[in-house]
N, C-alpha and C. Protein backbone atom coordinates (compact mmCIF):
# COMPACT_ATOMS: atom_id res chain seq x y z
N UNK A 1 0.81 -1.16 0.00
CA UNK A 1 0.00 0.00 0.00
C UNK A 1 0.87 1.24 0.00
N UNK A 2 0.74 1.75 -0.97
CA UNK A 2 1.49 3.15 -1.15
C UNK A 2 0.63 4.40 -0.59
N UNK A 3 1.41 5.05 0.10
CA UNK A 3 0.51 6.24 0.47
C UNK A 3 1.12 7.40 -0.75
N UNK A 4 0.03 8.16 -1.14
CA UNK A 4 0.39 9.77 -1.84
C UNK A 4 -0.55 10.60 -1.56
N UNK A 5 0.60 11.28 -1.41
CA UNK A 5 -0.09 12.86 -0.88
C UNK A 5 -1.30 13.76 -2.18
N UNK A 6 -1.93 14.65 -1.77
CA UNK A 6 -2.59 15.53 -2.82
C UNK A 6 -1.65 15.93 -4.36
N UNK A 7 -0.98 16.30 -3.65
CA UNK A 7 -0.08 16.99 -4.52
C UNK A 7 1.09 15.71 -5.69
N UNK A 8 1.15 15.09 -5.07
CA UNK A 8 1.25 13.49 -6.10
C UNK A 8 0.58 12.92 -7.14
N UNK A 9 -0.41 13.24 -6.60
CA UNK A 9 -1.80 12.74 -7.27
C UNK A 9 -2.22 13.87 -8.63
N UNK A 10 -2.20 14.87 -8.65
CA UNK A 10 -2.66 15.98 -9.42
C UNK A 10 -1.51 16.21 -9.89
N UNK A 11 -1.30 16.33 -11.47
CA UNK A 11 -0.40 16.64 -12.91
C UNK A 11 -0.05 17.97 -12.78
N UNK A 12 -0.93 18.48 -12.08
CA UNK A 12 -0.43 20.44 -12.61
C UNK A 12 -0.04 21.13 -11.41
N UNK A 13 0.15 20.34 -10.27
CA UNK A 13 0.79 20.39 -8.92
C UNK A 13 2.75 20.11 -9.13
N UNK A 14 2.79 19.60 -10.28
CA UNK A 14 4.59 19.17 -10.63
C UNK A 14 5.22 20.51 -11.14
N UNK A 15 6.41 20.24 -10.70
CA UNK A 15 7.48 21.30 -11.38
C UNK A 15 7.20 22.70 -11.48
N UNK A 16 7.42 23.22 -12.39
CA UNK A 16 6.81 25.26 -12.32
C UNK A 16 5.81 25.08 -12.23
N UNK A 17 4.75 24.67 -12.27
CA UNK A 17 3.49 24.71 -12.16
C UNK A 17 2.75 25.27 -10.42
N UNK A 18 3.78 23.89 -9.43
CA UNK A 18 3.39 24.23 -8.26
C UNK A 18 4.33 25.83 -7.89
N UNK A 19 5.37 25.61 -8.50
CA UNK A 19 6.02 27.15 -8.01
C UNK A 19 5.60 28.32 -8.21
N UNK A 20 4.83 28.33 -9.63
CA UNK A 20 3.79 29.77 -10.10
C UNK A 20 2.92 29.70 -9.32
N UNK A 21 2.32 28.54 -8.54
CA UNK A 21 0.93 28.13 -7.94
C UNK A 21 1.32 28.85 -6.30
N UNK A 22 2.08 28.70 -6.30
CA UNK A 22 2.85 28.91 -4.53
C UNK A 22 3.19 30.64 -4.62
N UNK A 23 3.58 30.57 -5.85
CA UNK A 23 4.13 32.15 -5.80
C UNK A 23 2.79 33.41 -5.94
N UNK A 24 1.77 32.84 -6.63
CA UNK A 24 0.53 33.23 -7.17
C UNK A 24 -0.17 33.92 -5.65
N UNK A 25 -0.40 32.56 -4.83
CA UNK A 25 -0.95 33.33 -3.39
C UNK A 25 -0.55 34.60 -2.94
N UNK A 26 1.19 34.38 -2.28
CA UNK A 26 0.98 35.66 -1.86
C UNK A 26 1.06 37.21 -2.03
N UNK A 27 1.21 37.06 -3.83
CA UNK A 27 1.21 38.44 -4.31
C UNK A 27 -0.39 38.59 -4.46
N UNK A 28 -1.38 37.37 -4.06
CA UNK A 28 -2.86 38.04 -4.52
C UNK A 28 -3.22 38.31 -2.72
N UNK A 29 -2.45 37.90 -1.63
CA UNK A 29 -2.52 38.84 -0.62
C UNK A 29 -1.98 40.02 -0.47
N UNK A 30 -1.33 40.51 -0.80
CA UNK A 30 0.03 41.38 -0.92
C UNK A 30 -1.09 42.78 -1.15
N UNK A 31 -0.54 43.41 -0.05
CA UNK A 31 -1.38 44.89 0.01
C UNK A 31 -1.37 45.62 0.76
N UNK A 32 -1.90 46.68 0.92
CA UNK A 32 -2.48 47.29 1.82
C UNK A 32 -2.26 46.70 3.52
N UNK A 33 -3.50 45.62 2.89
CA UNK A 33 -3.39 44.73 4.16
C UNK A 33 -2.30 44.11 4.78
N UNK A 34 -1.38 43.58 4.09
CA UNK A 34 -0.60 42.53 4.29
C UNK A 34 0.58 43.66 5.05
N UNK A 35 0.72 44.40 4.55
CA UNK A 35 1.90 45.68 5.19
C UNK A 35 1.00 46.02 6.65
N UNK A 36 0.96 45.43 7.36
CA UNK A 36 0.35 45.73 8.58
C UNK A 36 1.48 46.09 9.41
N UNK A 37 2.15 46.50 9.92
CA UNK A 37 3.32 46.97 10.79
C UNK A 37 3.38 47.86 11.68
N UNK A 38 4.88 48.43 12.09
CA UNK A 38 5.42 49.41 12.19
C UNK A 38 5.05 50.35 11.47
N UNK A 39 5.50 50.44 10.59
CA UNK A 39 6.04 51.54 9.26
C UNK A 39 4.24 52.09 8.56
N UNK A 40 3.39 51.04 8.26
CA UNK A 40 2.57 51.55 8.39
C UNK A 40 1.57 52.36 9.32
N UNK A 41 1.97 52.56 10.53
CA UNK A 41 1.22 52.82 11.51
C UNK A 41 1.95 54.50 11.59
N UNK A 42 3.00 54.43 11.12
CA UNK A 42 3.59 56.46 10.60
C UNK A 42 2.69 57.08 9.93
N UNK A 43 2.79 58.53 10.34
CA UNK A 43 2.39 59.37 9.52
C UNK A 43 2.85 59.81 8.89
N UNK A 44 2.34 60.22 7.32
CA UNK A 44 3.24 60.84 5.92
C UNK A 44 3.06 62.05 6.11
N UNK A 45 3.72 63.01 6.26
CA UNK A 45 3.83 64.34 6.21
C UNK A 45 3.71 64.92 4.68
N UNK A 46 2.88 65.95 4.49
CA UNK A 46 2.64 66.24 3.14
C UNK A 46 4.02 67.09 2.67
N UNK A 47 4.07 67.36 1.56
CA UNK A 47 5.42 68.13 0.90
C UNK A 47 4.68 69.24 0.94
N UNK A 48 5.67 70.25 1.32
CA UNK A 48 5.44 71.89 1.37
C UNK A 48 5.19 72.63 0.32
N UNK A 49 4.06 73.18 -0.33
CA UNK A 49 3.52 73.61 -1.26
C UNK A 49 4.01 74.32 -2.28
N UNK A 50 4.41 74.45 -3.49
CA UNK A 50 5.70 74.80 -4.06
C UNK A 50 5.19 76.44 -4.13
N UNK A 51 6.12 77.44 -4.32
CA UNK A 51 5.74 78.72 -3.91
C UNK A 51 4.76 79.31 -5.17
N UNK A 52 3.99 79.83 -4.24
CA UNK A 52 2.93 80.38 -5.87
C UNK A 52 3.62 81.28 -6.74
N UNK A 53 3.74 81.25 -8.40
CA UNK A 53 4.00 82.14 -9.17
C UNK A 53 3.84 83.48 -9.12
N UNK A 54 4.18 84.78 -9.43
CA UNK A 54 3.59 85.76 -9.72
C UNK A 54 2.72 85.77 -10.49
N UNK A 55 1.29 86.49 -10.20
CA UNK A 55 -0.18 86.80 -10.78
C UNK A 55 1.07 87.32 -12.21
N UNK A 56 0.04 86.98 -13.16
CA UNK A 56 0.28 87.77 -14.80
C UNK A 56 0.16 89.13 -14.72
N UNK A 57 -0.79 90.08 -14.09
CA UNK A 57 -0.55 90.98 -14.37
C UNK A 57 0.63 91.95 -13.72
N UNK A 58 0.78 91.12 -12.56
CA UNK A 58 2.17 92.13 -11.80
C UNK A 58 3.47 91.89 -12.90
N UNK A 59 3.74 90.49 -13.73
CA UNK A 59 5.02 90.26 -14.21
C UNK A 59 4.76 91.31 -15.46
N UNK A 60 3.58 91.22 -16.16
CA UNK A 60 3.57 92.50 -17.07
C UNK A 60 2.97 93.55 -16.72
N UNK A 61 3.12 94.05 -15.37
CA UNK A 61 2.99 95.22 -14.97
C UNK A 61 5.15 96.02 -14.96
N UNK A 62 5.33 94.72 -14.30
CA UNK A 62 6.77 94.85 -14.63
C UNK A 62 7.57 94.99 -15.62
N UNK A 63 7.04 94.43 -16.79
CA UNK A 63 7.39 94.36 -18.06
C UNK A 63 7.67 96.02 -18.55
N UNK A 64 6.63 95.97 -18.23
CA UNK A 64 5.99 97.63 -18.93
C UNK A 64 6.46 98.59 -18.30
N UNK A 65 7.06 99.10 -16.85
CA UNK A 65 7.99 99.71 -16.31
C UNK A 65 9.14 99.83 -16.99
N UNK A 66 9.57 98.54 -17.03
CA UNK A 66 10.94 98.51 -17.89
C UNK A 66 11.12 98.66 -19.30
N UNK A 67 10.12 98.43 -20.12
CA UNK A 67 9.72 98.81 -21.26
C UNK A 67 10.05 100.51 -21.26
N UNK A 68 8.92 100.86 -20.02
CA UNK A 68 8.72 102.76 -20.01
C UNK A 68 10.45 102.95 -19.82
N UNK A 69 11.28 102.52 -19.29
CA UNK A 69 12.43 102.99 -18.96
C UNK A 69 13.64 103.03 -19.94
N UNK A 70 13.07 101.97 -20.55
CA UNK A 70 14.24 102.04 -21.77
C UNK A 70 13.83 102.60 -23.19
N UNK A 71 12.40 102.74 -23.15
CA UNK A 71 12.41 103.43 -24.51
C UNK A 71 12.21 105.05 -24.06
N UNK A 72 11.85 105.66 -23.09
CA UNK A 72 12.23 106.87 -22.60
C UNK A 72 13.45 107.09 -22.66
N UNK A 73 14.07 106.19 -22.32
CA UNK A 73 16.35 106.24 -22.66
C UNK A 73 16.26 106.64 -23.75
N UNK A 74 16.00 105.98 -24.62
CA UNK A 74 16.12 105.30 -26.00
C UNK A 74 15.44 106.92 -27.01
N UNK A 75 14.34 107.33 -26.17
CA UNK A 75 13.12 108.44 -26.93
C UNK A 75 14.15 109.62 -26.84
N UNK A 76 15.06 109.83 -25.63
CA UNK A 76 16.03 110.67 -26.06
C UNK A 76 17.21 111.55 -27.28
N UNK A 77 17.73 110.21 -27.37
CA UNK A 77 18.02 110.03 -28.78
C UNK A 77 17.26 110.22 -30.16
N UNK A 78 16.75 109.29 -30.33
CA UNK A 78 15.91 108.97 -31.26
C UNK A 78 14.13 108.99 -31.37
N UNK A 79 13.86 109.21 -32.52
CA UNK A 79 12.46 109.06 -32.76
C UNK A 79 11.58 109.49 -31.08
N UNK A 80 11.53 110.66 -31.03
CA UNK A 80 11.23 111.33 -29.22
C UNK A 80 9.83 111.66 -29.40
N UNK A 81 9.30 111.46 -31.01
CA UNK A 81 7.80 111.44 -31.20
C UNK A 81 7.16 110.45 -31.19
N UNK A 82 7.27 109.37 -31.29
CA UNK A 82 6.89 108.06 -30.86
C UNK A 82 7.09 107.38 -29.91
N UNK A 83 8.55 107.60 -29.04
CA UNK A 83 8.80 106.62 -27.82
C UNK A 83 8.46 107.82 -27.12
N UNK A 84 8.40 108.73 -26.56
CA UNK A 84 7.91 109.54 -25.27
C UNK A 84 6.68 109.20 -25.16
N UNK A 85 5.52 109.32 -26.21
CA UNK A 85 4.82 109.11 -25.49
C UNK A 85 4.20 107.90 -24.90
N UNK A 86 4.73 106.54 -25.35
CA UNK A 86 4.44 105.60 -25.30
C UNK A 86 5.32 105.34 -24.16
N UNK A 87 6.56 106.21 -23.61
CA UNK A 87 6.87 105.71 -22.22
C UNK A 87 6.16 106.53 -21.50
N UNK A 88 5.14 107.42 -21.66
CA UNK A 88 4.63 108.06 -20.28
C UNK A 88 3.62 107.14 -20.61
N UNK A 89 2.98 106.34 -21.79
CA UNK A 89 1.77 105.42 -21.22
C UNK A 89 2.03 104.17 -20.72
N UNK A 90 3.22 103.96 -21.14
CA UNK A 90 3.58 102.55 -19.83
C UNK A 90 4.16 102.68 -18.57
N UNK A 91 4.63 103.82 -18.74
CA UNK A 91 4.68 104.02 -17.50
C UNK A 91 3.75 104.37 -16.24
N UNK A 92 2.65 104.72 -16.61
CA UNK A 92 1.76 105.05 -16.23
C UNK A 92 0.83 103.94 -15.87
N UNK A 93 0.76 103.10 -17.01
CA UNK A 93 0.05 101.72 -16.64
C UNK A 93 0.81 100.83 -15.73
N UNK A 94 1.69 101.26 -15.39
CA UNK A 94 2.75 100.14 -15.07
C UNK A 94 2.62 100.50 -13.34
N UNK A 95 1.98 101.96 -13.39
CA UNK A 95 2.34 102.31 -11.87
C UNK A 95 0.64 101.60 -11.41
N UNK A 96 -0.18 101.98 -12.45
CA UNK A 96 -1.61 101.65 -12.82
C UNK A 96 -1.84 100.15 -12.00
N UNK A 97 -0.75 99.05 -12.57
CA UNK A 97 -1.20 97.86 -12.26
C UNK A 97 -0.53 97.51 -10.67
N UNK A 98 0.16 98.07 -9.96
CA UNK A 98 1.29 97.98 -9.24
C UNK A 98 2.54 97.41 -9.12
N UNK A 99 3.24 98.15 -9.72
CA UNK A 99 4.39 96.95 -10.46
C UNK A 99 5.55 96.84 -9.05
N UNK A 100 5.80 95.76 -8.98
CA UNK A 100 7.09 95.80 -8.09
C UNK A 100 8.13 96.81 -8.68
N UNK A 101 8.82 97.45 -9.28
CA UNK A 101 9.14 98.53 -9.60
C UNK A 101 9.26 99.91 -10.17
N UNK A 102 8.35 100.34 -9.05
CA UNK A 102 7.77 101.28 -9.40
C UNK A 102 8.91 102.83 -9.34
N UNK A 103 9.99 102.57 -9.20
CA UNK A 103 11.00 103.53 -9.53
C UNK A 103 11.37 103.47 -11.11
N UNK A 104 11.33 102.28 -11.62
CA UNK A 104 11.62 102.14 -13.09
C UNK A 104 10.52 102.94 -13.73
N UNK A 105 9.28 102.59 -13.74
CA UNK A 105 8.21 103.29 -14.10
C UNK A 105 8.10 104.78 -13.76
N UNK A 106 8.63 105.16 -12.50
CA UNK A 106 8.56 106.80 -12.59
C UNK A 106 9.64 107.41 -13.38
N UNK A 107 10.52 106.79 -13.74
CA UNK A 107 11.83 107.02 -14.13
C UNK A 107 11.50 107.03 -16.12
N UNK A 108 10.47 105.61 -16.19
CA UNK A 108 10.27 106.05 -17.58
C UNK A 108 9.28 106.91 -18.03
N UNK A 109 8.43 106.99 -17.13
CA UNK A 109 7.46 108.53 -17.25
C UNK A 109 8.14 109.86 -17.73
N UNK A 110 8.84 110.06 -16.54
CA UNK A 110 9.88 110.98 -16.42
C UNK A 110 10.67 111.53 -17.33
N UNK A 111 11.04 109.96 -18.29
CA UNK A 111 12.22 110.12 -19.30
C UNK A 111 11.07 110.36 -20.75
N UNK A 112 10.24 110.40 -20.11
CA UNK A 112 8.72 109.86 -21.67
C UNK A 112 8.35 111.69 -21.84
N UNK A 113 8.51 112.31 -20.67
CA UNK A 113 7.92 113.51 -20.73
C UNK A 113 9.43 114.32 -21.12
N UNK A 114 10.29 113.95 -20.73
CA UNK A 114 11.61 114.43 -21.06
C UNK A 114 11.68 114.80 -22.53
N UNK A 115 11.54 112.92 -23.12
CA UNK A 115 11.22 112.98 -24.84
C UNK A 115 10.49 114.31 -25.34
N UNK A 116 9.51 113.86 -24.85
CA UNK A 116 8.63 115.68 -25.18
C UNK A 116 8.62 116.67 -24.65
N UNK A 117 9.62 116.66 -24.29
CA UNK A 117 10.16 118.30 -23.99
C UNK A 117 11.10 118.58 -24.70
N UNK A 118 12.08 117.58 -25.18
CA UNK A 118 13.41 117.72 -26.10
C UNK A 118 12.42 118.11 -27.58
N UNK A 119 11.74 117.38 -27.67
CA UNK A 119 10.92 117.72 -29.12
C UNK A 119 10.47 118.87 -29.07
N UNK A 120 9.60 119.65 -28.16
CA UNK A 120 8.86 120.75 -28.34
C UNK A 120 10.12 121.66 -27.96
N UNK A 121 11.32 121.76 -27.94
CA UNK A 121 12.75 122.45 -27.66
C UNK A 121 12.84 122.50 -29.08
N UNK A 122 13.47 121.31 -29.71
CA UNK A 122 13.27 121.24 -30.75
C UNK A 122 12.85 121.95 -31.83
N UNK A 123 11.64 121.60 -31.85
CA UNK A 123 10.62 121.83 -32.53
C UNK A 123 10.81 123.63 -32.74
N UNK A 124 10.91 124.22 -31.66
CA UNK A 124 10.85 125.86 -31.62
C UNK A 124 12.15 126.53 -32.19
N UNK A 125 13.05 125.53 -31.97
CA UNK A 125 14.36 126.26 -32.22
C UNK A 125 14.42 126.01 -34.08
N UNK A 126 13.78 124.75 -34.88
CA UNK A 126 14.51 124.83 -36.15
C UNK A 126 13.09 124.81 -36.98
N UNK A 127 11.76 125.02 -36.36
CA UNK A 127 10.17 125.02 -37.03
C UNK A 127 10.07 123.53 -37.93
N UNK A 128 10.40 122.82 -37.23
CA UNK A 128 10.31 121.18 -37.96
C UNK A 128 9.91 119.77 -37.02
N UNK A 129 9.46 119.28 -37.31
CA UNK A 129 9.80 118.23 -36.63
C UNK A 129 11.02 117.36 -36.83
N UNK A 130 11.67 116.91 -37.85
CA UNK A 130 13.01 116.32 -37.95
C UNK A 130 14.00 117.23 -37.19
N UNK A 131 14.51 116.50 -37.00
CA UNK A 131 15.96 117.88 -36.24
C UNK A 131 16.98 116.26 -36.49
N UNK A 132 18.18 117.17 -36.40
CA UNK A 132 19.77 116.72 -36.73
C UNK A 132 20.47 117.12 -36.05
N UNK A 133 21.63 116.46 -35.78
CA UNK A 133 22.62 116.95 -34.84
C UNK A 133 24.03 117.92 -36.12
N UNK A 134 24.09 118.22 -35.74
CA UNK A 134 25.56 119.04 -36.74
C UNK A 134 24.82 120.22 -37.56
């Protein structure tokens, strides 16, 4: 009388079969549950909120300060009928929106009204609008 076990007896209990069969269980426990511990019983601390961007209109409120500042530079020189007044209107908008630099913006106001003052100087001394240096 031979004794055999279950697993003797049944064809698909042999070789890889029982090892996929053995291995199968405990990844279909494997979870949540099964991590019962230590480590689960911690608390996760959340990650610190990454810093909010600047709103759009302050970065092109900024824009436009610096815009007013360099083409008021710029209106000096050159073409003082077109860039003045377009640096006293950005500059103006720029103080308008609240720009973090609001010295640039008074500065291109400043330099915008400058433009048109060099022009209407200008303007009186040679009865033109073009003017030349020499």
């Amino acid at each position: 009388m031979s004794t055999r076990t279950a697993s003797q007896t049944r064809p698909e209990a042999t070789g890889t079969a029982a090892a996929s069969a053995a291995s199968a269980k405990p990844a279909a426990t494997a979870g949540p549950a099964a991590s019962a511990g230590p480590a689960s019983a911690r608390r996760t601390v959340p990650a610190p909120p990454a810093p909010a961007p600047k709103p759009t209109s302050t970065r092109n409120a900024d824009a436009m300060a610096v815009c007013a500042f360099v083409l008021g530079l710029v209106g000096l020189l050159v073409m003082n009928l077109f860039l003045g007044p377009i640096a006293v209107v950005l500059g103006a908008l720029a103080l308008y929106r609240r720009t973090t630099r609001p010295g640039r913006a008074w500065l291109g106001l400043a330099l915008g009204v400058a433009d048109l003052a060099v022009l209407g100087l200008l303007v009186t001394a040679d009865n033109t609008f073009s003017w030349s240096i020499g």
